[in-house]
Protein backbone atom coordinates (compact mmCIF):
# COMPACT_ATOMS: atom_id res chain seq x y z
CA UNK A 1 -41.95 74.09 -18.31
CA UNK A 2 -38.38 73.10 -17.98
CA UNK A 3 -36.49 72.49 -21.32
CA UNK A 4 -34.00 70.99 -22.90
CA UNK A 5 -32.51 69.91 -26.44
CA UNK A 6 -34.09 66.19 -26.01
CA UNK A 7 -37.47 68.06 -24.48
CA UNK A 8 -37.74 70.58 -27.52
CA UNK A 9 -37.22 67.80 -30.26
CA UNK A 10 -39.87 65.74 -28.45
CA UNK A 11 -41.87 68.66 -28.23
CA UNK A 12 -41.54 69.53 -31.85
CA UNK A 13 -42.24 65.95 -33.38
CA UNK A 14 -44.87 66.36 -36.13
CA UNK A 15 -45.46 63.79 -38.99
CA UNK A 16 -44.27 63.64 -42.00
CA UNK A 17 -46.15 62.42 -44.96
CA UNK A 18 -43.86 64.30 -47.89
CA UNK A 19 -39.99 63.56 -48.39
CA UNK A 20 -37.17 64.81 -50.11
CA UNK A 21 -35.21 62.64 -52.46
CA UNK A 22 -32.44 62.04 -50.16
CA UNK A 23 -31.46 58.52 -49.22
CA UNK A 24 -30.33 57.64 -45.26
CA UNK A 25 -27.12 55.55 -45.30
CA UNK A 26 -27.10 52.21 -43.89
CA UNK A 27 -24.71 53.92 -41.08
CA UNK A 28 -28.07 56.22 -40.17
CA UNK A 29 -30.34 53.06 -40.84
CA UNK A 30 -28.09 51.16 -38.13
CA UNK A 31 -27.93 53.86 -36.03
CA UNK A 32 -32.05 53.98 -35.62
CA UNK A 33 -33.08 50.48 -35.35
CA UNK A 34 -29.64 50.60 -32.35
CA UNK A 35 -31.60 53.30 -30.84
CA UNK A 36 -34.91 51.25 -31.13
CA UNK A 37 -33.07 48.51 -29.35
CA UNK A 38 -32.44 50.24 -26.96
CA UNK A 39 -35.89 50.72 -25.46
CA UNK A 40 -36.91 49.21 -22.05
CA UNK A 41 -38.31 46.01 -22.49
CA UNK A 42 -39.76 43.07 -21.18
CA UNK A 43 -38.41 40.24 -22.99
CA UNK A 44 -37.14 41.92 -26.57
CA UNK A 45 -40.44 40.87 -28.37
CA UNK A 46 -39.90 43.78 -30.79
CA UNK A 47 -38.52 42.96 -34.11
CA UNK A 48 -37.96 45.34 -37.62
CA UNK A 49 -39.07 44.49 -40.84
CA UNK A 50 -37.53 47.13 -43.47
CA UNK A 51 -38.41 48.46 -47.35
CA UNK A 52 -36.39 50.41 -49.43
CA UNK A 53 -38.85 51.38 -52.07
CA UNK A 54 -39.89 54.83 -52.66
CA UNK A 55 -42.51 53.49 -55.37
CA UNK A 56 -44.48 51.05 -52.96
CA UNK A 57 -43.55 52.82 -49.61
CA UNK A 58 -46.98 55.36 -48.24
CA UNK A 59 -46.12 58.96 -49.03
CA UNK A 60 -42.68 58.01 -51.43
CA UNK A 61 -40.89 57.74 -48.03
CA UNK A 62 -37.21 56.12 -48.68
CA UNK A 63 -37.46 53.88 -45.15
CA UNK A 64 -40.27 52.10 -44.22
CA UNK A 65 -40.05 50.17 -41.42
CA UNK A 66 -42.76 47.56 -39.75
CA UNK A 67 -42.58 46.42 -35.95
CA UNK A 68 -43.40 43.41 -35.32
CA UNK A 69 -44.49 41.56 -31.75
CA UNK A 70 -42.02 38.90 -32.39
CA UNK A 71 -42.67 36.01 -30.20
CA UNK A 72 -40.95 33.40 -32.49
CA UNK A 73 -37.57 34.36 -31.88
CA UNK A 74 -38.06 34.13 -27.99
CA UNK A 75 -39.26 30.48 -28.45
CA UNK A 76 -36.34 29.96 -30.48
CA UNK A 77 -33.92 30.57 -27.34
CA UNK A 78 -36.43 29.00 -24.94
CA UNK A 79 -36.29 25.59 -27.01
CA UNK A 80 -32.52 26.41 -26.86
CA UNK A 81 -32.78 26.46 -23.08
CA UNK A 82 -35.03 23.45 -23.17
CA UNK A 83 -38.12 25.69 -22.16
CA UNK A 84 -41.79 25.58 -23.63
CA UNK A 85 -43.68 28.93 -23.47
CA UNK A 86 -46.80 28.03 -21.30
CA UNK A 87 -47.91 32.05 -20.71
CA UNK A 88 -50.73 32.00 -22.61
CA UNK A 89 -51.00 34.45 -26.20
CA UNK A 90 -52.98 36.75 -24.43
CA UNK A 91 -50.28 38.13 -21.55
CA UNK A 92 -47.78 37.19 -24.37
CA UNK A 93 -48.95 39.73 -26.83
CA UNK A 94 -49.33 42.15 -24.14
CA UNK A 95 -45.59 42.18 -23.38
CA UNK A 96 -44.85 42.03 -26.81
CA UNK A 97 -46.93 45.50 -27.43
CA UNK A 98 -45.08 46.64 -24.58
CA UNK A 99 -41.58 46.32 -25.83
CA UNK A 100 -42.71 47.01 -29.87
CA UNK A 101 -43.92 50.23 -28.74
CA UNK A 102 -40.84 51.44 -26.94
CA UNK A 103 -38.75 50.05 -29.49
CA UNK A 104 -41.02 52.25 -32.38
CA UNK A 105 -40.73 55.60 -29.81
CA UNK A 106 -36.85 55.54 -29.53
CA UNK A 107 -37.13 54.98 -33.82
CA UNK A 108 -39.22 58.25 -33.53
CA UNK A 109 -36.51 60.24 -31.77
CA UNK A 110 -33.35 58.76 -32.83
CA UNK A 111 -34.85 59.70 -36.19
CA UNK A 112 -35.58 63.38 -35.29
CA UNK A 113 -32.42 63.73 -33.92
CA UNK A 114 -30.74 63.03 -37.42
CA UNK A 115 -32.59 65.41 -39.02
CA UNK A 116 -35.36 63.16 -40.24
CA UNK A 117 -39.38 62.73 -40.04
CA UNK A 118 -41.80 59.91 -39.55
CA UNK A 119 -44.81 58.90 -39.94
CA UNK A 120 -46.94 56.05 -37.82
CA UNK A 121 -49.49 54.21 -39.85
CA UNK A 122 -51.62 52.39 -37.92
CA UNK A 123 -53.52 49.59 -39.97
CA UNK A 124 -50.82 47.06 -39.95
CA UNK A 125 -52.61 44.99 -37.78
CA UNK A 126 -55.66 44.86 -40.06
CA UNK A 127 -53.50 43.78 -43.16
CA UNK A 128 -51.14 41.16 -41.65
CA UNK A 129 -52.31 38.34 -43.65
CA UNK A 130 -51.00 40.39 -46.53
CA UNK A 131 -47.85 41.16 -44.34
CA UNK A 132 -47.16 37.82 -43.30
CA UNK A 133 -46.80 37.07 -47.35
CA UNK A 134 -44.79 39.69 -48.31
CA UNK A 135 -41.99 38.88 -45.79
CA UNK A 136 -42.09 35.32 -45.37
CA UNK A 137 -43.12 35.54 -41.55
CA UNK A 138 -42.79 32.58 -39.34
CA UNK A 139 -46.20 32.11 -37.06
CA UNK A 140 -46.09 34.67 -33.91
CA UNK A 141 -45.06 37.63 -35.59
CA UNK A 142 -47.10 39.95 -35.66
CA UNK A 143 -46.95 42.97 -37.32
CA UNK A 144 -48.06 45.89 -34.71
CA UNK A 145 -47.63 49.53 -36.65
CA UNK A 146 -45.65 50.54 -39.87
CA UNK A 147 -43.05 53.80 -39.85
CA UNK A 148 -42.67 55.86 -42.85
CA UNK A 149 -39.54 57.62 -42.64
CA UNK A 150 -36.97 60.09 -44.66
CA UNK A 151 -35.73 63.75 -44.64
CA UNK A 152 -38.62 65.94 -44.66
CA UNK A 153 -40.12 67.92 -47.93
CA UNK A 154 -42.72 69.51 -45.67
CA UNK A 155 -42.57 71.57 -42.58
CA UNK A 156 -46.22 71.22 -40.93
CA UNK A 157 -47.47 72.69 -37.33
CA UNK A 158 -47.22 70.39 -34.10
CA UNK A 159 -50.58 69.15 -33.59
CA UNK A 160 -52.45 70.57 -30.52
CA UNK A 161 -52.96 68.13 -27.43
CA UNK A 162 -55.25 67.87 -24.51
CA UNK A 163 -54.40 70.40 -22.06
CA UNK A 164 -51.92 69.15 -19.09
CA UNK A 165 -54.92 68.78 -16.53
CA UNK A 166 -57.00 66.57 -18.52
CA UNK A 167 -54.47 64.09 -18.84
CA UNK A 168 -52.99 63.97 -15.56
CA UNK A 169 -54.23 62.42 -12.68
CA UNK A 170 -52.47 62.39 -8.97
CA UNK A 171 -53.64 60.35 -6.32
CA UNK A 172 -57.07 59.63 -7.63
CA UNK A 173 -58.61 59.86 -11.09
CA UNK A 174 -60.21 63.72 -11.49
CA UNK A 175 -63.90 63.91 -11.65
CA UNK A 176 -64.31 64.97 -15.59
CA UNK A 177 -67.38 67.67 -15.60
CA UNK A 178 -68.96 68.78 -18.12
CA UNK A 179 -66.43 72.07 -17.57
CA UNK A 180 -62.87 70.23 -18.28
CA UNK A 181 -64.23 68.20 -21.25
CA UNK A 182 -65.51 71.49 -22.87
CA UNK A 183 -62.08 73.18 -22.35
CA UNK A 184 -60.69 69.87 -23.25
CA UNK A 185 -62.56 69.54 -26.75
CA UNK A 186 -62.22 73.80 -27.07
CA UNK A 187 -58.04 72.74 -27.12
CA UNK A 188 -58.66 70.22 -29.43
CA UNK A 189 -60.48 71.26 -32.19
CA UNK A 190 -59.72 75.26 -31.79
CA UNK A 191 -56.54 74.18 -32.73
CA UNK A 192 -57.00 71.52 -35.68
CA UNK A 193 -58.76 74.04 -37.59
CA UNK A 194 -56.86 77.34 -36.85
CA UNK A 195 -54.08 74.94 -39.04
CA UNK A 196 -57.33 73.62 -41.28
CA UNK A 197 -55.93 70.08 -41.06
CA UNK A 198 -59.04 68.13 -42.09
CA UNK A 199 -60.54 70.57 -44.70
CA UNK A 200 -56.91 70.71 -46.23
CA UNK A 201 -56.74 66.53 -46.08
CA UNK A 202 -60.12 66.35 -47.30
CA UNK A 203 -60.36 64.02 -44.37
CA UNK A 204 -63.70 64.16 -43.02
CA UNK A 205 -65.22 60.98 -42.41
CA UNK A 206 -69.11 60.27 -43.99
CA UNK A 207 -71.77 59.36 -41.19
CA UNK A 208 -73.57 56.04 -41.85
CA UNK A 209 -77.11 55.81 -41.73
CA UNK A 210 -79.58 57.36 -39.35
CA UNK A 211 -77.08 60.14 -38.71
CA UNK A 212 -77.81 63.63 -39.86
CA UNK A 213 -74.65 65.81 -41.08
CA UNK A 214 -74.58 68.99 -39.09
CA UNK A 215 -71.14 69.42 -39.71
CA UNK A 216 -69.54 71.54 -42.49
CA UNK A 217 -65.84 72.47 -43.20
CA UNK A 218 -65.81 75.60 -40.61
CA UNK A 219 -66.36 73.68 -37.70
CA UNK A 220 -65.92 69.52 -38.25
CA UNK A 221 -62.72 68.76 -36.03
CA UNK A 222 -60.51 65.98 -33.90
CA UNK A 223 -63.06 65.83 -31.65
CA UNK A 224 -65.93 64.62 -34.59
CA UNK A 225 -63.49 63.03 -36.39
CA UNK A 226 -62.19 60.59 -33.55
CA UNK A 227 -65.56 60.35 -31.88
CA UNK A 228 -66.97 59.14 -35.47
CA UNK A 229 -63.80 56.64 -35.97
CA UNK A 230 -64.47 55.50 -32.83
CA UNK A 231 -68.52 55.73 -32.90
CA UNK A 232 -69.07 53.71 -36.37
CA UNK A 233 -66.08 51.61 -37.10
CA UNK A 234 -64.75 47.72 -35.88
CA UNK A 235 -67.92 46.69 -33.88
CA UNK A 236 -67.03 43.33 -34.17
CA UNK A 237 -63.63 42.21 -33.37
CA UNK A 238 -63.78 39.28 -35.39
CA UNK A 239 -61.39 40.47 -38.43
CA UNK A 240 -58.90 42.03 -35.95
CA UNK A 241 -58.77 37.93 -34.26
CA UNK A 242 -58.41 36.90 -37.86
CA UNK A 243 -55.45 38.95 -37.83
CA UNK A 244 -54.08 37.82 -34.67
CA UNK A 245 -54.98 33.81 -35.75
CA UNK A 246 -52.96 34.12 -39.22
CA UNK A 247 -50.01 35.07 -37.16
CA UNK A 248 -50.18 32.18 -35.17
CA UNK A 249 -52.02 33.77 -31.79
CA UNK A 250 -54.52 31.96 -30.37
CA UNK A 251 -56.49 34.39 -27.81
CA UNK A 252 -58.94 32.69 -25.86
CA UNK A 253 -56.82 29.03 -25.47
CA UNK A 254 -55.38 28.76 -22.28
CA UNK A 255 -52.21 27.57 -23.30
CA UNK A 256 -50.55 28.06 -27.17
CA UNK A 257 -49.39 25.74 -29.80
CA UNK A 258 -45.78 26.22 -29.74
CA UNK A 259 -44.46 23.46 -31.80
């Protein structure tokens, strides 16, 4: 593998989930969200809401930032060019993913670079309402993922990943046998418990009924512990619309509400 100083920090990016009391200056501050700005996007849909408070902020981190999809400000300079959006919220939010998500990544490693650690935190979406209160936010923002960030009190492993081949496809999507996903999961979980991540966390996640535990702290994974996120939570999507609706997204109209 060919690399470089950009390519090792990438390669090196861990989260961080303990911090040392050290505050970033507003100059560093700046000098993130410029780098976030920087991202490829779309239409600049991507917006930063910041805290400064160690006592409320996840893990005492000094920063924490929240991206929002921030279609209000674009209809702000639309109405200033005498435009109405028509796209419906739909392809709207879709763009506006797009460009939050690049905007977060450059965060990530603009942050690295400076000698700091993150940390994504991914329920955002499913508190918005209570977002939407705290900062005063106008309809169509909508807060996508939340970034915990500050020198680092902890020096953890890098995670394992799937190997190259199971995530790379050329021409044609590869034919997964039952082969590759066992080499695949052996990657995977081999390597979450040679660093005993979950038993450490105390992160294993209870089955629900009907389900028989055959899993003990030797050998319960990422493989088990994504399949049973993934196998027993958010059936209905119903409170995740909620979320979208108190931010002013309307999902299955064919054309929004902008006024």
């Amino acid at each position: 593998m060919e690399k470089n100083r950009i390519i090792e920090g990438m390669l090196r990016r861990r989260s961080i989930r303990a911090f040392r009391d050290e505050e970033p200056t507003r100059e560093v501050i700046e000098t993130v969200v410029r780098a976030g700005q920087q991202a490829p996007f779309a239409a600049q849909l991507g917006s930063l809401l910041l805290k400064r408070d160690r006592e409320a902020n996840p893990f005492g981190a000094p920063l924490l930032f929240t991206v929002c999809v921030d279609v209000h400000r674009m209809e702000r300079v639309m109405a200033a060019r005498r435009w109405r959006r028509v796209m419906c919220d739909l392809s709207t939010l879709l763009l506006g993913i797009q460009d939050a998500a690049y905007m977060a990544q450059n965060m990530v490693q603009a942050a690295e670079s400076l000698g700091m650690g993150s940390c994504f935190l991914g329920a955002a979406p499913y508190a918005a309402a209570r977002i939407v209160e705290e900062y005063g936010l106008p309809p169509r923002v909508f807060p996508l993922v939340q970034l915990a960030m500050g020198y680092p009190a902890e020096d953890p492993p890098v995670r394992p990943r799937y190997p190259i081949e199971f995530s790379l496809f050329e021409d044609r999507y590869s034919e997964l046998d039952e082969a590759a996903v066992d080499r695949a999961m052996t990657a995977m979980d081999e390597g979450y418990l040679a660093q005993d991540y979950y038993r450490s966390r105390g992160a294993k996640i209870p089955l629900g009924e009907g389900r028989e535990e055959t899993f003990g702290d030797d050998d319960y994974s990422w493989t088990e512990h994504v399949s049973r996120k993934l196998g027993q939570w958010s059936e209905d999507p119903a409170e995740l619309l909620r979320a979208f609706e108190s931010c002013g997204f309307r999902l299955s109209e064919a054309a929004p509400d902008a006024g």
